[in-house]
N, C-alpha and C. Protein backbone atom coordinates (compact mmCIF):
# COMPACT_ATOMS: atom_id res chain seq x y z
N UNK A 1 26.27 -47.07 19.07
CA UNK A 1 26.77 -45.72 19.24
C UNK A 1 25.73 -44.93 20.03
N UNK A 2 26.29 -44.08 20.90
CA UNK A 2 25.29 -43.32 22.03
C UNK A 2 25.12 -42.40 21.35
N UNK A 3 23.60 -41.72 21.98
CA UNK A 3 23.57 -40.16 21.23
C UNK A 3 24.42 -39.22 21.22
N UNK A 4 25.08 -39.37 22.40
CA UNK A 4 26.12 -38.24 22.56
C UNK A 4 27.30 -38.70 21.27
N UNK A 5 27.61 -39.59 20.69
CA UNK A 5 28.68 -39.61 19.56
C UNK A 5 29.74 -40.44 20.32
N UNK A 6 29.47 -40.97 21.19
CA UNK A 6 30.82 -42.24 22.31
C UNK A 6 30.03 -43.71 21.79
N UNK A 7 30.89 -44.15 21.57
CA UNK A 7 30.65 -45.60 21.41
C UNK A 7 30.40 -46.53 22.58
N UNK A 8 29.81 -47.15 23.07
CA UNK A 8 29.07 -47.95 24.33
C UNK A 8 29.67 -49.25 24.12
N UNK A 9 30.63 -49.71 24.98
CA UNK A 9 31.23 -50.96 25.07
C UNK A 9 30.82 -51.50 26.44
N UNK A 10 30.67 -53.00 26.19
CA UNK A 10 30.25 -53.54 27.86
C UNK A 10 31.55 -53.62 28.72
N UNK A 11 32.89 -53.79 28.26
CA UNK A 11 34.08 -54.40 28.82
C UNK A 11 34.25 -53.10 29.54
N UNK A 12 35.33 -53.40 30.44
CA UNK A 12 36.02 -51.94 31.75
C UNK A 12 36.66 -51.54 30.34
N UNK A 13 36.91 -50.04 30.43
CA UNK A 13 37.56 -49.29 29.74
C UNK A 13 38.91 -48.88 30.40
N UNK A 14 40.34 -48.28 29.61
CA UNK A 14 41.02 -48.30 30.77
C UNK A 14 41.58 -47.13 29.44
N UNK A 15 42.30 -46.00 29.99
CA UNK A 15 43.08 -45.20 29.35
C UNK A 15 44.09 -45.72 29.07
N UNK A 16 44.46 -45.18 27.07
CA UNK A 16 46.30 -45.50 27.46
C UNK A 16 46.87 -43.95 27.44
N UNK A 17 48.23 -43.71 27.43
CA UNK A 17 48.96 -42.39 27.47
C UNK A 17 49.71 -42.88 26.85
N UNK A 18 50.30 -41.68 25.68
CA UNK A 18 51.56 -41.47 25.23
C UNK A 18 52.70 -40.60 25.21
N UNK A 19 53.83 -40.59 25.70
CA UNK A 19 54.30 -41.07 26.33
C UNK A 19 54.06 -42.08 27.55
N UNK A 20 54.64 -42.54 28.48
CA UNK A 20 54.36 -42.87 30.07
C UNK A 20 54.03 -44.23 29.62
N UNK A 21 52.91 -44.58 30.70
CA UNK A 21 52.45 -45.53 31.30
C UNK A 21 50.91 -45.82 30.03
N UNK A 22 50.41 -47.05 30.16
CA UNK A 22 49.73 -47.27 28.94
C UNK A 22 48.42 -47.19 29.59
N UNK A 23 48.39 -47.16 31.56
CA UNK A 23 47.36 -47.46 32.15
C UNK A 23 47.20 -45.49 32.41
N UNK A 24 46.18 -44.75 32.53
CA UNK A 24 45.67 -43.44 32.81
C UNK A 24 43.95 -43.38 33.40
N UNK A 25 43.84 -42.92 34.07
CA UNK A 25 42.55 -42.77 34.34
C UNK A 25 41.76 -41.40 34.18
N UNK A 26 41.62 -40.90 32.85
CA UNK A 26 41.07 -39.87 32.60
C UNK A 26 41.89 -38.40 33.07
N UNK A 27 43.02 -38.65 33.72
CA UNK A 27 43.84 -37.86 33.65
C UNK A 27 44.28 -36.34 32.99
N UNK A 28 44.29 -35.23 32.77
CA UNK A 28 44.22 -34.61 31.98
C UNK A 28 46.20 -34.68 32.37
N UNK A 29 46.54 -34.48 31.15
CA UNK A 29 48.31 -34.53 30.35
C UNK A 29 48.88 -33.27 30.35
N UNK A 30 50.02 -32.52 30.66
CA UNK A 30 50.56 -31.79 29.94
C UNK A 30 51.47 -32.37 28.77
N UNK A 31 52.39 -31.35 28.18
CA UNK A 31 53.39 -31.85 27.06
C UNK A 31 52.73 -32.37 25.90
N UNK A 32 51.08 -32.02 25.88
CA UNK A 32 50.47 -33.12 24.63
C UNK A 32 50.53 -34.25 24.22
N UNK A 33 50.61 -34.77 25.68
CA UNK A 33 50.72 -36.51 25.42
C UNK A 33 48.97 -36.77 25.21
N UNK A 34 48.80 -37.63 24.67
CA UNK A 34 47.47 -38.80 23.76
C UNK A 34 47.35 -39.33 24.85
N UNK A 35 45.83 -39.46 25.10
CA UNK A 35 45.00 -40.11 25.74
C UNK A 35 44.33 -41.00 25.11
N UNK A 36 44.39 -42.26 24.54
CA UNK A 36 43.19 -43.13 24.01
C UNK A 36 42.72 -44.38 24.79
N UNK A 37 41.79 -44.59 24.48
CA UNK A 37 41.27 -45.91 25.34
C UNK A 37 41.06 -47.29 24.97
N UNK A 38 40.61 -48.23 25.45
CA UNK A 38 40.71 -49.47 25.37
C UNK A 38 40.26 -50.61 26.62
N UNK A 39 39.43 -51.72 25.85
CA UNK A 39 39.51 -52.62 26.82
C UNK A 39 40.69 -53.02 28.00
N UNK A 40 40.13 -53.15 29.07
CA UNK A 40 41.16 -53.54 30.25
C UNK A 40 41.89 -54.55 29.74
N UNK A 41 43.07 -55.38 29.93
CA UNK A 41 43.21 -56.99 29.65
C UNK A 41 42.52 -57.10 31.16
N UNK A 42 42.31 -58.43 31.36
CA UNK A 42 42.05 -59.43 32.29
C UNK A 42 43.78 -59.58 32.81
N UNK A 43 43.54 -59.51 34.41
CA UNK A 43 44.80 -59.40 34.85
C UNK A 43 45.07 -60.74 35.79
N UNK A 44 45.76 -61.47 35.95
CA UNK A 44 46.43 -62.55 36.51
C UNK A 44 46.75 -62.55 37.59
N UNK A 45 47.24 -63.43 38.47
CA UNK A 45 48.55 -63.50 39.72
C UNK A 45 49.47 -63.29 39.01
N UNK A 46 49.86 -63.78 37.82
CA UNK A 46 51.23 -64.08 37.23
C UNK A 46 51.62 -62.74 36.46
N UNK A 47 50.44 -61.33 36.20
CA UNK A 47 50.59 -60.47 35.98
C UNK A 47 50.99 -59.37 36.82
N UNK A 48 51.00 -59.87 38.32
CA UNK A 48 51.83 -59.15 39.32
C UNK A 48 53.21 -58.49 39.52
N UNK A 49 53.77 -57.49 39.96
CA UNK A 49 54.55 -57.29 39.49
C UNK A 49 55.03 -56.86 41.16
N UNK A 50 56.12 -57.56 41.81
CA UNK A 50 55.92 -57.06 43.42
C UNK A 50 57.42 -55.92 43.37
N UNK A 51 57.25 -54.57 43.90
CA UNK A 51 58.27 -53.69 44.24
C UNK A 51 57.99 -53.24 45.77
N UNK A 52 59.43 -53.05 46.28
CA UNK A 52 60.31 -52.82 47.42
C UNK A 52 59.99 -51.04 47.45
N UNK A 53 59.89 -50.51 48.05
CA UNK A 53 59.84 -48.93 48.41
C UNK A 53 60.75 -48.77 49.47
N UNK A 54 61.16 -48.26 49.61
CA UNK A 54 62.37 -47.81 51.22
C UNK A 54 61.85 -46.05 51.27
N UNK A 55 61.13 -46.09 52.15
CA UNK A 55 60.78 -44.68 52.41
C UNK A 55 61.51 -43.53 52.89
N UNK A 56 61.16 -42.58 53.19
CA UNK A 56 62.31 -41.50 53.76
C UNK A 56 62.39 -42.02 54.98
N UNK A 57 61.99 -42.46 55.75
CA UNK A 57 62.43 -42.48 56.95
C UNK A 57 62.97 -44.36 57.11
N UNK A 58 63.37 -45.23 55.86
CA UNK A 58 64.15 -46.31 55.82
C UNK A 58 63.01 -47.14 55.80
N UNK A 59 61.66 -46.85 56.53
CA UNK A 59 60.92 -48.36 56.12
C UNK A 59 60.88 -48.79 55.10
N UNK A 60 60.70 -49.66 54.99
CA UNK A 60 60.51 -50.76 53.84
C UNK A 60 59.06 -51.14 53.79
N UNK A 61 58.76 -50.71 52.99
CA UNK A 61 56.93 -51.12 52.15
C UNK A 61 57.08 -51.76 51.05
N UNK A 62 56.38 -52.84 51.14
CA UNK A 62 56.05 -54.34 50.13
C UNK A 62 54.85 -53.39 49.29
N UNK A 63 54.83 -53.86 48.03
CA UNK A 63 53.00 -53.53 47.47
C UNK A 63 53.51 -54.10 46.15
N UNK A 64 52.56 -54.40 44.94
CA UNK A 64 52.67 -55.08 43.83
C UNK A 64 51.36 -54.31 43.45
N UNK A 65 51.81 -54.79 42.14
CA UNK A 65 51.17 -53.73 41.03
C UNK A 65 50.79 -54.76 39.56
N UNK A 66 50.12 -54.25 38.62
CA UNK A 66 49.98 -54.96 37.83
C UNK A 66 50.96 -54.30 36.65
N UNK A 67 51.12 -55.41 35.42
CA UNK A 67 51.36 -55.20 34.52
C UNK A 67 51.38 -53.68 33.99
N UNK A 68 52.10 -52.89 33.03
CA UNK A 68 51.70 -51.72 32.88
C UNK A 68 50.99 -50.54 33.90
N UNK A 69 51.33 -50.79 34.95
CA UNK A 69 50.93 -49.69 36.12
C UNK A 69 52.10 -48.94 36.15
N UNK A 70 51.84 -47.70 36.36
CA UNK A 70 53.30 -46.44 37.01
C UNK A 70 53.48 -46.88 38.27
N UNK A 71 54.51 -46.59 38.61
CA UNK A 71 54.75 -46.53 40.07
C UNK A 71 53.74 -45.87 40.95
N UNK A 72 53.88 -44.65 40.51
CA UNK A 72 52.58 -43.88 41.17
C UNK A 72 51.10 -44.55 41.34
N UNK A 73 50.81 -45.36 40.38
CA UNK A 73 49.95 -46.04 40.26
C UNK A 73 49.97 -47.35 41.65
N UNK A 74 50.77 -47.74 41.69
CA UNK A 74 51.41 -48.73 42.53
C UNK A 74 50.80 -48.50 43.94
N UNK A 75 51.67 -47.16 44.30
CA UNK A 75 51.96 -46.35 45.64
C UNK A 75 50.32 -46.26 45.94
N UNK A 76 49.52 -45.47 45.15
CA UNK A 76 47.97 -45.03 45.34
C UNK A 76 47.14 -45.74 45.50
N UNK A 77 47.47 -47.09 44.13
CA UNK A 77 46.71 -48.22 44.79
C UNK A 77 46.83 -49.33 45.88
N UNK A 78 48.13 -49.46 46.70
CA UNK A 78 47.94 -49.93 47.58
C UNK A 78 48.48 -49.30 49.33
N UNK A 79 47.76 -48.03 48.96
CA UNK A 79 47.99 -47.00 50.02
C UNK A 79 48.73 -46.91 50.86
N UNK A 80 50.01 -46.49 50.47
CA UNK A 80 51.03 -46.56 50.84
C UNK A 80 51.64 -45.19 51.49
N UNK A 81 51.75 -45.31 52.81
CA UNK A 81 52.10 -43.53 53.36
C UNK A 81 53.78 -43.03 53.28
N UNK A 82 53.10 -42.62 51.67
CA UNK A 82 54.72 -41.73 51.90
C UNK A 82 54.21 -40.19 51.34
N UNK A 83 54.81 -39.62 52.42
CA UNK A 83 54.10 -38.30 52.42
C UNK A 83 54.44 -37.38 51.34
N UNK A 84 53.15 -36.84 50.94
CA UNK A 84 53.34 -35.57 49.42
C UNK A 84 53.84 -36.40 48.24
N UNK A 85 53.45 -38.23 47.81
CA UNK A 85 54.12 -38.58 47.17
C UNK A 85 52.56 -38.60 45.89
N UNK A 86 53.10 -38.43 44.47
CA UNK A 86 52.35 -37.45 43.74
C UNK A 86 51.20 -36.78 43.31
N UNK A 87 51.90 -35.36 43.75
CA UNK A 87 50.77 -34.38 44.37
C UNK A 87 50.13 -34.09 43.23
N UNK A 88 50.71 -34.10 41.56
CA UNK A 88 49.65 -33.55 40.64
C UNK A 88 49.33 -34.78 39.48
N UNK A 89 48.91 -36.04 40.19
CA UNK A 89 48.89 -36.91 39.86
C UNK A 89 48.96 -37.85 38.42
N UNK A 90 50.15 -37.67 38.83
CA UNK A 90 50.99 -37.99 37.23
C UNK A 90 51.17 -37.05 36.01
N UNK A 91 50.52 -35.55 36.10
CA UNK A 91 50.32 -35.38 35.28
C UNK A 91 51.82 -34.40 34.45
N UNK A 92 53.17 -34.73 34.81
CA UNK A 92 54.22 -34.09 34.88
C UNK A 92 54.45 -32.67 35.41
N UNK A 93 53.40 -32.45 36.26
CA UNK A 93 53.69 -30.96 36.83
C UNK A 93 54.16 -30.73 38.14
N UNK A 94 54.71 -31.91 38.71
CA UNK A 94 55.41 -31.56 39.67
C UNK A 94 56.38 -32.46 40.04
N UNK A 95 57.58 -32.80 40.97
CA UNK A 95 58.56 -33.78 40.75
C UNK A 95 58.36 -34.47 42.26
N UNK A 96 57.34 -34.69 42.74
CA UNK A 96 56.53 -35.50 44.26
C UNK A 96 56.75 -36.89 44.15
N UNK A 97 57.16 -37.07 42.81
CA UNK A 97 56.81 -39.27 42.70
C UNK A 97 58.39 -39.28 42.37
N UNK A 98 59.17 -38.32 42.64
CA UNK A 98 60.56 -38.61 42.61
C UNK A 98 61.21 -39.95 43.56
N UNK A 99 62.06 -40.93 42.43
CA UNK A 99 62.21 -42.36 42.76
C UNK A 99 63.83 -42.47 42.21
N UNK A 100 64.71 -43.20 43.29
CA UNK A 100 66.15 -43.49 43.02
C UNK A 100 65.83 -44.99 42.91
N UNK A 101 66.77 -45.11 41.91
CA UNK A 101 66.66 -46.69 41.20
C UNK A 101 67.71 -47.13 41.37
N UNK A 102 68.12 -48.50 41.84
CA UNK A 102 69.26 -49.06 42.19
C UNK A 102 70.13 -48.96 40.39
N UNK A 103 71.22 -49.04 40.54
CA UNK A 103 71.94 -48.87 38.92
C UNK A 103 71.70 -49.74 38.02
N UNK A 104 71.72 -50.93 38.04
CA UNK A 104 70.84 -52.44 37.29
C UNK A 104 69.98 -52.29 36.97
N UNK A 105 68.73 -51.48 37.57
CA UNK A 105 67.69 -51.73 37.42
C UNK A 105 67.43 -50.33 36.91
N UNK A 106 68.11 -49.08 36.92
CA UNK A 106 68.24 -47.78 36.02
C UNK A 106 68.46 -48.32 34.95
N UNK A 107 69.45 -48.81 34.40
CA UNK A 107 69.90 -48.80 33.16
C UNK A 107 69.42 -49.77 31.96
N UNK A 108 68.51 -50.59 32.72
CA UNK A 108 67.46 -50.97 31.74
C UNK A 108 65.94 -50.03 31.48
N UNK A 109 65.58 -49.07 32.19
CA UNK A 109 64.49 -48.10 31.85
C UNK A 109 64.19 -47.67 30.63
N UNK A 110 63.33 -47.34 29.90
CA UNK A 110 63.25 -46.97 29.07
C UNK A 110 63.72 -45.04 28.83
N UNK A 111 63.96 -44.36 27.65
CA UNK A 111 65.04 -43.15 28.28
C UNK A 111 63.54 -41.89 28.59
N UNK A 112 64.03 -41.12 29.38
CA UNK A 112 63.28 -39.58 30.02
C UNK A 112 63.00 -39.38 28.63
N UNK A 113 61.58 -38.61 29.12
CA UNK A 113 61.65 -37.14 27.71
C UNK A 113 61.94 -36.16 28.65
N UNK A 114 61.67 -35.24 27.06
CA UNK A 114 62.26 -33.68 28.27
C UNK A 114 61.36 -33.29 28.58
N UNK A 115 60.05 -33.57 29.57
CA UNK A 115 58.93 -32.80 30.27
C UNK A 115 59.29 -33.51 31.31
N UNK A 116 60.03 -34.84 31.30
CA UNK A 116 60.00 -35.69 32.99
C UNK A 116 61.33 -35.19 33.23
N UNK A 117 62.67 -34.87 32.32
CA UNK A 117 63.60 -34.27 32.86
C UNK A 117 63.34 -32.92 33.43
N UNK A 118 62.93 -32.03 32.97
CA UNK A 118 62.51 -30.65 33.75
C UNK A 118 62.18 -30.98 34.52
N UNK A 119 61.44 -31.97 34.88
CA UNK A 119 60.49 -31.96 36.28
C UNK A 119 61.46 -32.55 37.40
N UNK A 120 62.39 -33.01 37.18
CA UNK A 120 63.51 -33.73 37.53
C UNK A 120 64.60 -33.10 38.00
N UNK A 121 64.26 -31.71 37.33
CA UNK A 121 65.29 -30.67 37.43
C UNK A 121 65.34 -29.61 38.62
N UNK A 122 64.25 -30.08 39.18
CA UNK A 122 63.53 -29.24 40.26
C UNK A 122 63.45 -29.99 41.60
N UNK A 123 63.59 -31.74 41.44
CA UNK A 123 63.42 -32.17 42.52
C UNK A 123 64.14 -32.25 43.63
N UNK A 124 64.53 -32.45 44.70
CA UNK A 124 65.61 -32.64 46.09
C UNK A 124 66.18 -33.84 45.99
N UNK A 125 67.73 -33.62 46.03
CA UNK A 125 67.87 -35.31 46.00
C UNK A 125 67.90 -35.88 44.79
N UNK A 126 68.14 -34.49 43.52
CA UNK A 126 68.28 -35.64 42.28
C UNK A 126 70.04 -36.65 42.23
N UNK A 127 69.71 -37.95 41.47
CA UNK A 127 71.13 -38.69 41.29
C UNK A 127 71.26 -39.10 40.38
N UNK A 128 72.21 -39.92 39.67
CA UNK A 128 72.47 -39.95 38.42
C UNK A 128 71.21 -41.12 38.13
N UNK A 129 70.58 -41.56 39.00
CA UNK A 129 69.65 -42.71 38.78
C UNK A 129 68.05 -42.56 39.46
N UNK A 130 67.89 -41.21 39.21
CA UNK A 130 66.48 -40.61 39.66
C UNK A 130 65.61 -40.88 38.00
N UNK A 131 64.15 -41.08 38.76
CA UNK A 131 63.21 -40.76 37.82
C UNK A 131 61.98 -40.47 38.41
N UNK A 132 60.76 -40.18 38.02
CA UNK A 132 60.04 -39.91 38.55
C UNK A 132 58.93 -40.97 37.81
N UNK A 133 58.34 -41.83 39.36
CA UNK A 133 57.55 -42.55 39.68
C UNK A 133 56.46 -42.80 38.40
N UNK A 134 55.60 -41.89 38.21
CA UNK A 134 54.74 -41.65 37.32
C UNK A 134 54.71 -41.82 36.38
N UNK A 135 56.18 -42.10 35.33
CA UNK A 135 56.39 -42.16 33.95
C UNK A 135 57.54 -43.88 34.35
N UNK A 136 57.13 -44.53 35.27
CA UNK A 136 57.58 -45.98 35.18
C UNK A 136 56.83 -46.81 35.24
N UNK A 137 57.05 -47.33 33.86
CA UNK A 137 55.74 -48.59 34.07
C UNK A 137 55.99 -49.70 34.36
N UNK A 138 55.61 -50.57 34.69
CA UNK A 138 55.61 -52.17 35.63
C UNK A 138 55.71 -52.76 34.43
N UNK A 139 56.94 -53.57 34.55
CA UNK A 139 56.93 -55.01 33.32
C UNK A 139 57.68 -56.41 34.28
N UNK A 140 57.87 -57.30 33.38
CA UNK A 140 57.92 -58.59 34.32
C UNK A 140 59.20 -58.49 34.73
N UNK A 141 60.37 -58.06 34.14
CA UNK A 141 61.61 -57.80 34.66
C UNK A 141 61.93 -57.21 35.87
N UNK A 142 61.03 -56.04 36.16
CA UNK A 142 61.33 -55.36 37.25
C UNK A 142 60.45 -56.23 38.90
N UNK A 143 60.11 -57.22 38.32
CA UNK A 143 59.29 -57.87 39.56
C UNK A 143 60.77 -58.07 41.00
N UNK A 144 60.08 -57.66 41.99
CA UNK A 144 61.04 -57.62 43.33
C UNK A 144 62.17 -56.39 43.31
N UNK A 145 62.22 -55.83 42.47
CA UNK A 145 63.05 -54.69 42.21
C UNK A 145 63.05 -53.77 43.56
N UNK A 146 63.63 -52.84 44.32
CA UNK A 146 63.77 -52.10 45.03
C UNK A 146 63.97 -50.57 44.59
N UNK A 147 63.23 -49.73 45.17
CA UNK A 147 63.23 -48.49 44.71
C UNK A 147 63.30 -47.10 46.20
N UNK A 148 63.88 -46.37 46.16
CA UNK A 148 64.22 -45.33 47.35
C UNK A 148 63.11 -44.22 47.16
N UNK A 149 62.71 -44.15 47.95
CA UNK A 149 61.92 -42.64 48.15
C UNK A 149 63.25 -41.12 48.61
N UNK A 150 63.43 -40.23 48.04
CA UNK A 150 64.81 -39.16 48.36
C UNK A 150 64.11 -38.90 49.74
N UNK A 151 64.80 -38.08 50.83
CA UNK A 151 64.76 -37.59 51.64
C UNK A 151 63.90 -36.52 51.52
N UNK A 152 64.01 -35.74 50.80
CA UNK A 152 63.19 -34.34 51.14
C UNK A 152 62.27 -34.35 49.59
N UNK A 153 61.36 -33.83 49.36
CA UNK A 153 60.76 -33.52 48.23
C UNK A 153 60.32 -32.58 47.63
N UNK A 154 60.20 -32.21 46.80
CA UNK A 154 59.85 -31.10 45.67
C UNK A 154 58.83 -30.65 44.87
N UNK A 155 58.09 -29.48 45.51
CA UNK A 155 57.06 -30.09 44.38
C UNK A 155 56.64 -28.90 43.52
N UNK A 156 57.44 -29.09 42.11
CA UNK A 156 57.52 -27.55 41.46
C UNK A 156 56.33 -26.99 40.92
N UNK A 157 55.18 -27.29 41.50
CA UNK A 157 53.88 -26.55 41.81
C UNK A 157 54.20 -25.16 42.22
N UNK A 158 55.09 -25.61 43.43
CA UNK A 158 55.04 -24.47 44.46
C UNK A 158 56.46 -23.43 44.42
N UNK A 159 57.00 -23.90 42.72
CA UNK A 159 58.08 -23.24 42.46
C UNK A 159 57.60 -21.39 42.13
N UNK A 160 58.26 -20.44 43.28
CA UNK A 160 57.86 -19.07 42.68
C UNK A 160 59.15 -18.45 41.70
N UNK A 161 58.48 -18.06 40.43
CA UNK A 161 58.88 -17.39 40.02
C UNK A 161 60.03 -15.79 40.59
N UNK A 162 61.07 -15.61 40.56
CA UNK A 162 61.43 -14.56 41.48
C UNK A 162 62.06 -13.51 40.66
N UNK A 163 62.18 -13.90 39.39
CA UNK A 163 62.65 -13.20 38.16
C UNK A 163 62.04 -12.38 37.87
N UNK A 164 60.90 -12.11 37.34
CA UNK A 164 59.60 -11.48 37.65
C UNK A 164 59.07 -10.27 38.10
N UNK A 165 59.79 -10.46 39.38
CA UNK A 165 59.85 -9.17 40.27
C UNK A 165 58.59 -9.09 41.04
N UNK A 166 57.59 -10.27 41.21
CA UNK A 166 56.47 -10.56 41.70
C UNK A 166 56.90 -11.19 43.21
């Protein structure tokens, strides 16, 4: 145990989140989702997980991800240019990692809460099979899966208040 009161482990440390994705990197949360931590696993080839992107403008970008990664996670780590794609990085405050899911592959997801639906509620281009990037995590089922980037994007950061009178 360190002086400071943190426990000193030799292994990579890796955040989990609750709700979302189990992988976080020190992230700060809205909605009071849990941050706790934990040894990395040791990750595989066979822990790969390869997804399809179709960007706004129709390209098609290959990238793979590991086990338990968000999408967002995906996109960032293998630098992928799709523009303004999430701007408050993961942390549900804006709807930038907005993602259309083919219907097969929607309807096995695990279901929204209501901090990723609000955020959802704001984006361009929502469909009955939108979610946002950030709160999807990589499992072996979804390997080769295809996913749409919407046309225009949203990012309710920059939502003004007009009620207000400001």
């Amino acid at each position: 145990m360190a002086a400071s009161g943190r426990l000193l482990l030799s292994s990579p440390l890796r955040w989990l989140r609750f709700p979302g994705c189990y992988k976080n990197r020190g992230r700060v949360l809205s909605g009071g989702a849990r941050l706790l931590f934990t040894a990395a696993p040791l990750q595989s080839s066979e822990d790969k997980i390869k997804v399809n992107f179709v960007n706004r403008d129709g390209e098609k970008l290959k990238a793979e991800g590991n086990l338990g990664d968000s999408l967002l996670d995906v996109v960032i780590e293998n630098n992928l240019d799709i523009d303004g794609f999430g701007a408050c990085e993961g942390t549900l405050a804006c709807s930038t990692c907005h993602l259309i899911f083919e219907d097969h592959i929607y309807k096995k997801l695990d279901s929204s809460t209501d901090e990723e639906m609000d955020m959802l509620d704001l984006a361009f281009g929502l469909t009955d099979n939108s979610r946002l990037g950030c709160q999807i995590c990589l499992t072996k089922w979804m390997d080769g899966m295809t996913v749409e980037v919407p046309t225009a994007i949203s990012d309710a950061r920059q939502t003004k208040d007009f009620s207000s009178g400001s």
